[in-house]
N, C-alpha and C. Protein backbone atom coordinates (compact mmCIF):
# COMPACT_ATOMS: atom_id res chain seq x y z
N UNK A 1 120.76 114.78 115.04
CA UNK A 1 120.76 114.07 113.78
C UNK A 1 120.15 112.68 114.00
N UNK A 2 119.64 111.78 112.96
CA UNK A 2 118.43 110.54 112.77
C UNK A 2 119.24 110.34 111.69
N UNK A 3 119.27 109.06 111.90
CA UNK A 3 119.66 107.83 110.78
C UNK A 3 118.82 107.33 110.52
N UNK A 4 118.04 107.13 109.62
CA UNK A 4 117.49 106.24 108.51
C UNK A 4 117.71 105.09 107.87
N UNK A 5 117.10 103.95 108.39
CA UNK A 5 117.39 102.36 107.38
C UNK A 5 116.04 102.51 106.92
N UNK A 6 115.53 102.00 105.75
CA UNK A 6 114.83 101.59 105.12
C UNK A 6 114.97 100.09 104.26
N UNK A 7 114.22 99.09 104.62
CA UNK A 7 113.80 97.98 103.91
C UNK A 7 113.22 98.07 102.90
N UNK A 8 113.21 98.10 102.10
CA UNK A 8 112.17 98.06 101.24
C UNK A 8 112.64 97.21 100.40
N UNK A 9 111.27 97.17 98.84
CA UNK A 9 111.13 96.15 97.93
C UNK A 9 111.84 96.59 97.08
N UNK A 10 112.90 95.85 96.53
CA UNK A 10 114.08 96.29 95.25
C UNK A 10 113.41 97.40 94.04
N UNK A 11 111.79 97.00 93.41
CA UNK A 11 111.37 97.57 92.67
C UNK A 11 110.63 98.80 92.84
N UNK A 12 111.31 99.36 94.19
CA UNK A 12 110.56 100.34 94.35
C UNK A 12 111.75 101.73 95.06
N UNK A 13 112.95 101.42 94.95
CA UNK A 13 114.04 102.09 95.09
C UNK A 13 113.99 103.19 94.05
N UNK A 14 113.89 103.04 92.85
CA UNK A 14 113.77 104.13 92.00
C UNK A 14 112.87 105.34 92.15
N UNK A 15 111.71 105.30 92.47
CA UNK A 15 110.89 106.22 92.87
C UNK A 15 111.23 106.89 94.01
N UNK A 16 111.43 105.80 95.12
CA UNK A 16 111.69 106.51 96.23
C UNK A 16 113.01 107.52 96.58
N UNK A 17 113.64 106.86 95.95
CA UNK A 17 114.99 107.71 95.38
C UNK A 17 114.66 108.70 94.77
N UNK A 18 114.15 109.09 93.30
CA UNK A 18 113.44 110.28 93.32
C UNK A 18 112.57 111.37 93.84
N UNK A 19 111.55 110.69 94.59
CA UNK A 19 111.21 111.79 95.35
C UNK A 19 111.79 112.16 96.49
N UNK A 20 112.64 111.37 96.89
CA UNK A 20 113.92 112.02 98.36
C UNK A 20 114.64 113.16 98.13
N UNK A 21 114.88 112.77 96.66
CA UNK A 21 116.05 114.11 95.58
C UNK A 21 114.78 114.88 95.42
N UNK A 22 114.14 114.79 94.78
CA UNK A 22 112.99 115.85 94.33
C UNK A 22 112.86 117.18 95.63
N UNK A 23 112.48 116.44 96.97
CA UNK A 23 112.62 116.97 98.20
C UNK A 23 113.72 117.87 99.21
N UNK A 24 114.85 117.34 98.36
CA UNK A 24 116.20 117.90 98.61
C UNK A 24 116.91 117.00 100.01
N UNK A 25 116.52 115.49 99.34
CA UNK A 25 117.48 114.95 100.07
C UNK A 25 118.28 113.78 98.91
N UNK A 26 119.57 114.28 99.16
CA UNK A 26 120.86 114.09 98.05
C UNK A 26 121.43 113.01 98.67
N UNK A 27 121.93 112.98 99.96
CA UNK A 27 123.20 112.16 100.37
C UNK A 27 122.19 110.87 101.19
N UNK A 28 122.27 109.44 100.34
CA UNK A 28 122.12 108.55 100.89
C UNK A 28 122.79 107.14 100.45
N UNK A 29 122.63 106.29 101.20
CA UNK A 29 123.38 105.13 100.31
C UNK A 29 122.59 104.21 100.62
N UNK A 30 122.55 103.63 98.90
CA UNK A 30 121.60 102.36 98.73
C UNK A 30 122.53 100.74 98.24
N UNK A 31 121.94 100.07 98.96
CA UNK A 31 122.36 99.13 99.18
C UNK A 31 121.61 97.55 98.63
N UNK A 32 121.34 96.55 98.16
CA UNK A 32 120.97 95.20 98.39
C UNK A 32 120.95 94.61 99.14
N UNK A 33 119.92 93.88 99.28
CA UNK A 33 120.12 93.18 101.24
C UNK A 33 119.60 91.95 101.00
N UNK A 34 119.33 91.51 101.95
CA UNK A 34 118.42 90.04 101.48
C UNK A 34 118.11 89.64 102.85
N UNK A 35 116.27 89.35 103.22
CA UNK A 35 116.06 88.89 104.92
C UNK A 35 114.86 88.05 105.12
N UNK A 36 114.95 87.79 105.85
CA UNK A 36 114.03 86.66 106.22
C UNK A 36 112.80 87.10 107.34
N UNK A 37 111.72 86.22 107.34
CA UNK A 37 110.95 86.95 108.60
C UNK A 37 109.74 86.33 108.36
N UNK A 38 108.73 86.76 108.91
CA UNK A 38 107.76 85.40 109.22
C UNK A 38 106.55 85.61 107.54
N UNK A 39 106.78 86.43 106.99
CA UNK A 39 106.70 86.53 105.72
C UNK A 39 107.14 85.80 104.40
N UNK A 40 106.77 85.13 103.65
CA UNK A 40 107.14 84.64 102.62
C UNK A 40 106.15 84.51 100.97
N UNK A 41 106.25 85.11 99.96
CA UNK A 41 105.67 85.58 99.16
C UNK A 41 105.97 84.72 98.42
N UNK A 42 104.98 84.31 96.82
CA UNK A 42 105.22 83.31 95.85
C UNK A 42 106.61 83.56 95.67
N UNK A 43 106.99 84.55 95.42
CA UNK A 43 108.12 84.53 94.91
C UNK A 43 109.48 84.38 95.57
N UNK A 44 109.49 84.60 96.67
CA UNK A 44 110.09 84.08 97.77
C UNK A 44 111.11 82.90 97.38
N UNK A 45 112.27 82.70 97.23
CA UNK A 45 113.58 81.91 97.16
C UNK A 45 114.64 81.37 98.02
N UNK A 46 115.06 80.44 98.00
CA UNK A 46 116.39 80.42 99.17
C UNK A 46 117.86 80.84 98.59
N UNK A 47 118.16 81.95 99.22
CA UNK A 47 119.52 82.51 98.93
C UNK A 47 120.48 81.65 98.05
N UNK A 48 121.41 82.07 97.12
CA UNK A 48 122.38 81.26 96.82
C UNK A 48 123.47 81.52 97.93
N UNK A 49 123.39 82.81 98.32
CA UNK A 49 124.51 83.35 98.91
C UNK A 49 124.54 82.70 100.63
N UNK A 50 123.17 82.65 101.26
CA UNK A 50 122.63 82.47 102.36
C UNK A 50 121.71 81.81 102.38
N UNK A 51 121.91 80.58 103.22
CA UNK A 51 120.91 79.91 102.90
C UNK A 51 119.43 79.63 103.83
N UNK A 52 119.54 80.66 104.88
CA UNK A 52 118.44 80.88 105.73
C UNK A 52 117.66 82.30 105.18
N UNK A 53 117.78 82.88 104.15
CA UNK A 53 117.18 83.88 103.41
C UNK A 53 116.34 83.81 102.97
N UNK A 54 115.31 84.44 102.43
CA UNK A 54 113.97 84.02 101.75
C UNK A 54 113.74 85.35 100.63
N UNK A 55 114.24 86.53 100.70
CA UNK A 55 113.38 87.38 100.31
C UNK A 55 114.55 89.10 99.85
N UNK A 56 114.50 89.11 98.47
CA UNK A 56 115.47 90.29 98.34
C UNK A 56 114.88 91.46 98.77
N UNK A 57 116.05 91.98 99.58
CA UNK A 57 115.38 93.62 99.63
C UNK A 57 116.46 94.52 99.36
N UNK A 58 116.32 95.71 99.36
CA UNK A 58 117.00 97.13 98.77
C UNK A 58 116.64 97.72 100.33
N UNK A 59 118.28 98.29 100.80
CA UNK A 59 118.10 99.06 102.25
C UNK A 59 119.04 100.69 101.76
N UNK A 60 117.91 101.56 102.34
CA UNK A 60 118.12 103.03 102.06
C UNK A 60 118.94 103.06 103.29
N UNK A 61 120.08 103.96 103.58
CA UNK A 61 120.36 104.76 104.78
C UNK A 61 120.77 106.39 104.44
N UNK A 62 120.25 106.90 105.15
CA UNK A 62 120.62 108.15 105.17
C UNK A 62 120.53 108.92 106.47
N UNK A 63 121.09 110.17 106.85
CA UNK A 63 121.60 110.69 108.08
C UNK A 63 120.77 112.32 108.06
N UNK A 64 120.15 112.28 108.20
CA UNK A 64 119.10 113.62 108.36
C UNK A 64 118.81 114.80 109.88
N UNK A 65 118.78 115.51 109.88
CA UNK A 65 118.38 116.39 110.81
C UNK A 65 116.92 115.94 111.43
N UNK A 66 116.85 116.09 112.84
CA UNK A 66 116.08 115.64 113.53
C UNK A 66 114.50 115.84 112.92
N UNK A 67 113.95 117.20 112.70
CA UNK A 67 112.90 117.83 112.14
C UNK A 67 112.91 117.25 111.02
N UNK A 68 113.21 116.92 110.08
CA UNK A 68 113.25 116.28 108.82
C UNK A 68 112.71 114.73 108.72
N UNK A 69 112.96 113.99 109.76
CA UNK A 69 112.67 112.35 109.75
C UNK A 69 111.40 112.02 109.62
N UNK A 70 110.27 112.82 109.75
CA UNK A 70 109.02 112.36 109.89
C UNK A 70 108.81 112.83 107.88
N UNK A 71 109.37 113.47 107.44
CA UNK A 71 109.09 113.77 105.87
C UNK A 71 109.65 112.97 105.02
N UNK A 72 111.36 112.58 105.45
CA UNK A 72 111.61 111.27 104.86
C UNK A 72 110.69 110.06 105.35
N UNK A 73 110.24 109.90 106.18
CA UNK A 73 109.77 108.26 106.41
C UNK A 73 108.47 108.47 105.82
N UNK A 74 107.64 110.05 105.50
CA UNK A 74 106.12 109.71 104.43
C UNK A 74 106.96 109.37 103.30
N UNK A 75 107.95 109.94 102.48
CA UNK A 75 107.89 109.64 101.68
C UNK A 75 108.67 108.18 101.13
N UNK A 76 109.25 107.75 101.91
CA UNK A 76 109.65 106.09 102.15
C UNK A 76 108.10 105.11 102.04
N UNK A 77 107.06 105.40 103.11
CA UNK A 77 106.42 104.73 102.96
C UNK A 77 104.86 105.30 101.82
N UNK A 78 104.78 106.09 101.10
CA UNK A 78 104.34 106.40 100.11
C UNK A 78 104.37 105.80 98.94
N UNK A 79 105.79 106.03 98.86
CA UNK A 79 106.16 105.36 97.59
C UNK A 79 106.33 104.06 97.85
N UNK A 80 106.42 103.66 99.15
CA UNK A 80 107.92 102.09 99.06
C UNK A 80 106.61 101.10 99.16
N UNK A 81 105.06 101.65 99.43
CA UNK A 81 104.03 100.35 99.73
C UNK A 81 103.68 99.78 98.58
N UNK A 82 102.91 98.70 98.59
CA UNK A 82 102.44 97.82 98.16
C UNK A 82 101.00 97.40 98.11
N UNK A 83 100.91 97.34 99.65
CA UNK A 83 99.56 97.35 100.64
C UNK A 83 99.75 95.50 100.79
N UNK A 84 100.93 94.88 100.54
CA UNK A 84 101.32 93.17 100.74
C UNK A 84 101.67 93.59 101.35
N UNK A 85 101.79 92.41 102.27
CA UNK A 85 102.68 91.62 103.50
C UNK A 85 103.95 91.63 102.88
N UNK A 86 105.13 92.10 103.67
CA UNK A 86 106.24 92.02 102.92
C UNK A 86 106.83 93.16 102.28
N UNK A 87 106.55 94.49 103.05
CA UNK A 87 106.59 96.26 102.01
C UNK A 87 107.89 96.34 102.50
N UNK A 88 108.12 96.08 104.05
CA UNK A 88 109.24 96.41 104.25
C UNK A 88 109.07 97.16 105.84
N UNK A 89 110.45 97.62 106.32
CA UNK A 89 110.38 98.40 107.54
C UNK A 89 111.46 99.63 107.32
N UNK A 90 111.17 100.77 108.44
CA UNK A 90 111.97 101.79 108.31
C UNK A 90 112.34 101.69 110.00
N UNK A 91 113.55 101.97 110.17
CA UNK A 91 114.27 102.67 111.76
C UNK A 91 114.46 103.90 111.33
N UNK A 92 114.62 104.12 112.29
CA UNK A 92 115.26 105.69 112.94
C UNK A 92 115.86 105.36 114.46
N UNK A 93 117.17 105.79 114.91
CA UNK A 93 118.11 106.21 115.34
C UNK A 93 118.58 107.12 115.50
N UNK A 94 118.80 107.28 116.69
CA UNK A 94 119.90 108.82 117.12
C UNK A 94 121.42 108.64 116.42
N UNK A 95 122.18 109.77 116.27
CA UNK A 95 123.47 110.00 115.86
C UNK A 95 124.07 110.90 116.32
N UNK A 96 125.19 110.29 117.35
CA UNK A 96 125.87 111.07 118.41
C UNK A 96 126.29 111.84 117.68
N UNK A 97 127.44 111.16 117.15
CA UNK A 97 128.65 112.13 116.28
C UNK A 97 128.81 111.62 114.76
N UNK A 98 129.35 112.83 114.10
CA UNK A 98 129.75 112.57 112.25
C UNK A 98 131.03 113.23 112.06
N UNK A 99 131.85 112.33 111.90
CA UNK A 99 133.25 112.96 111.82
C UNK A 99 133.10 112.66 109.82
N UNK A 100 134.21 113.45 109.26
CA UNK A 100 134.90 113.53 108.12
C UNK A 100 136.22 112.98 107.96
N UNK A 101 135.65 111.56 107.18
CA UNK A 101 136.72 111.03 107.06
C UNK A 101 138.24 111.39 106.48
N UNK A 102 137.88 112.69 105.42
CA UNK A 102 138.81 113.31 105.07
C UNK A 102 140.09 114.35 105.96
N UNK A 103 139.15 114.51 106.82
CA UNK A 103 139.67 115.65 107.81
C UNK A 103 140.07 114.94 109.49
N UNK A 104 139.10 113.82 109.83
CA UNK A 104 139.09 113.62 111.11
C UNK A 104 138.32 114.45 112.05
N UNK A 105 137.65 115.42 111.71
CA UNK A 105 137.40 116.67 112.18
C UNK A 105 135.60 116.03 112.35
N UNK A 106 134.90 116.34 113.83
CA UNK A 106 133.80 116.28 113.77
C UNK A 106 132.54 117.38 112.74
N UNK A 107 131.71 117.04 112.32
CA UNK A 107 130.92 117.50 110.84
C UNK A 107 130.45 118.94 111.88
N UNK A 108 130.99 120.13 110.56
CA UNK A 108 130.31 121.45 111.32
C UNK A 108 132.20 122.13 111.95
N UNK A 109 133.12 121.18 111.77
CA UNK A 109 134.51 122.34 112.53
C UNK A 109 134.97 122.61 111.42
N UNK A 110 136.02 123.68 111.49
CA UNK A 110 136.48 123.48 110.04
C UNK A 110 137.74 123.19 109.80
């Protein structure tokens, strides 16, 4: 299993979110973020919240099967560009284990 972060630009969560579902990927969680980096765009602000911030972003995570990560990350960066400085970044990560919080039980026992 591959974990998935995605950076991306707030206004571009909707699409990308759709075509993940479109694709048959359902289970992710989206989030608001806000980061800084050697990038800074007109629009570019200093946090109210933080004040070393510059720049809102929207972070995807989701937990995918190994074979699968190279189809989520086209369609992350398909949709999520711009072709500016400032689109965003994607990781990928290994994932030892997935337990169920309901059960305690590692994902796959029953």
């Amino acid at each position: 299993m591959k974990e998935i972060k995605a950076f991306i630009r707030p206004n571009k969560v909707n699409e990308i979110v759709q075509q993940l579902k479109e694709k048959g990927f359902e289970n992710m969680t989206i989030s608001t973020a806000e980061g800084t980096g050697k990038f800074q765009d007109d629009k570019a602000f200093v946090s109210q919240k933080f004040s070393i911030t510059d720049s809102p972003m929207a972070k995807i995570e989701m937990v995918v099967a190994k074979e699968k990560v190279n189809t989520v990350v086209s369609i992350i960066s398909k949709y999520g560009k711009t072709l500016n400085p400032g689109d965003g970044l994607i990781y990928v990560s290994d994932v030892e284990k997935v337990y169920r919080v309901k059960t305690g039980l590692e994902n796959g026992e029953k």
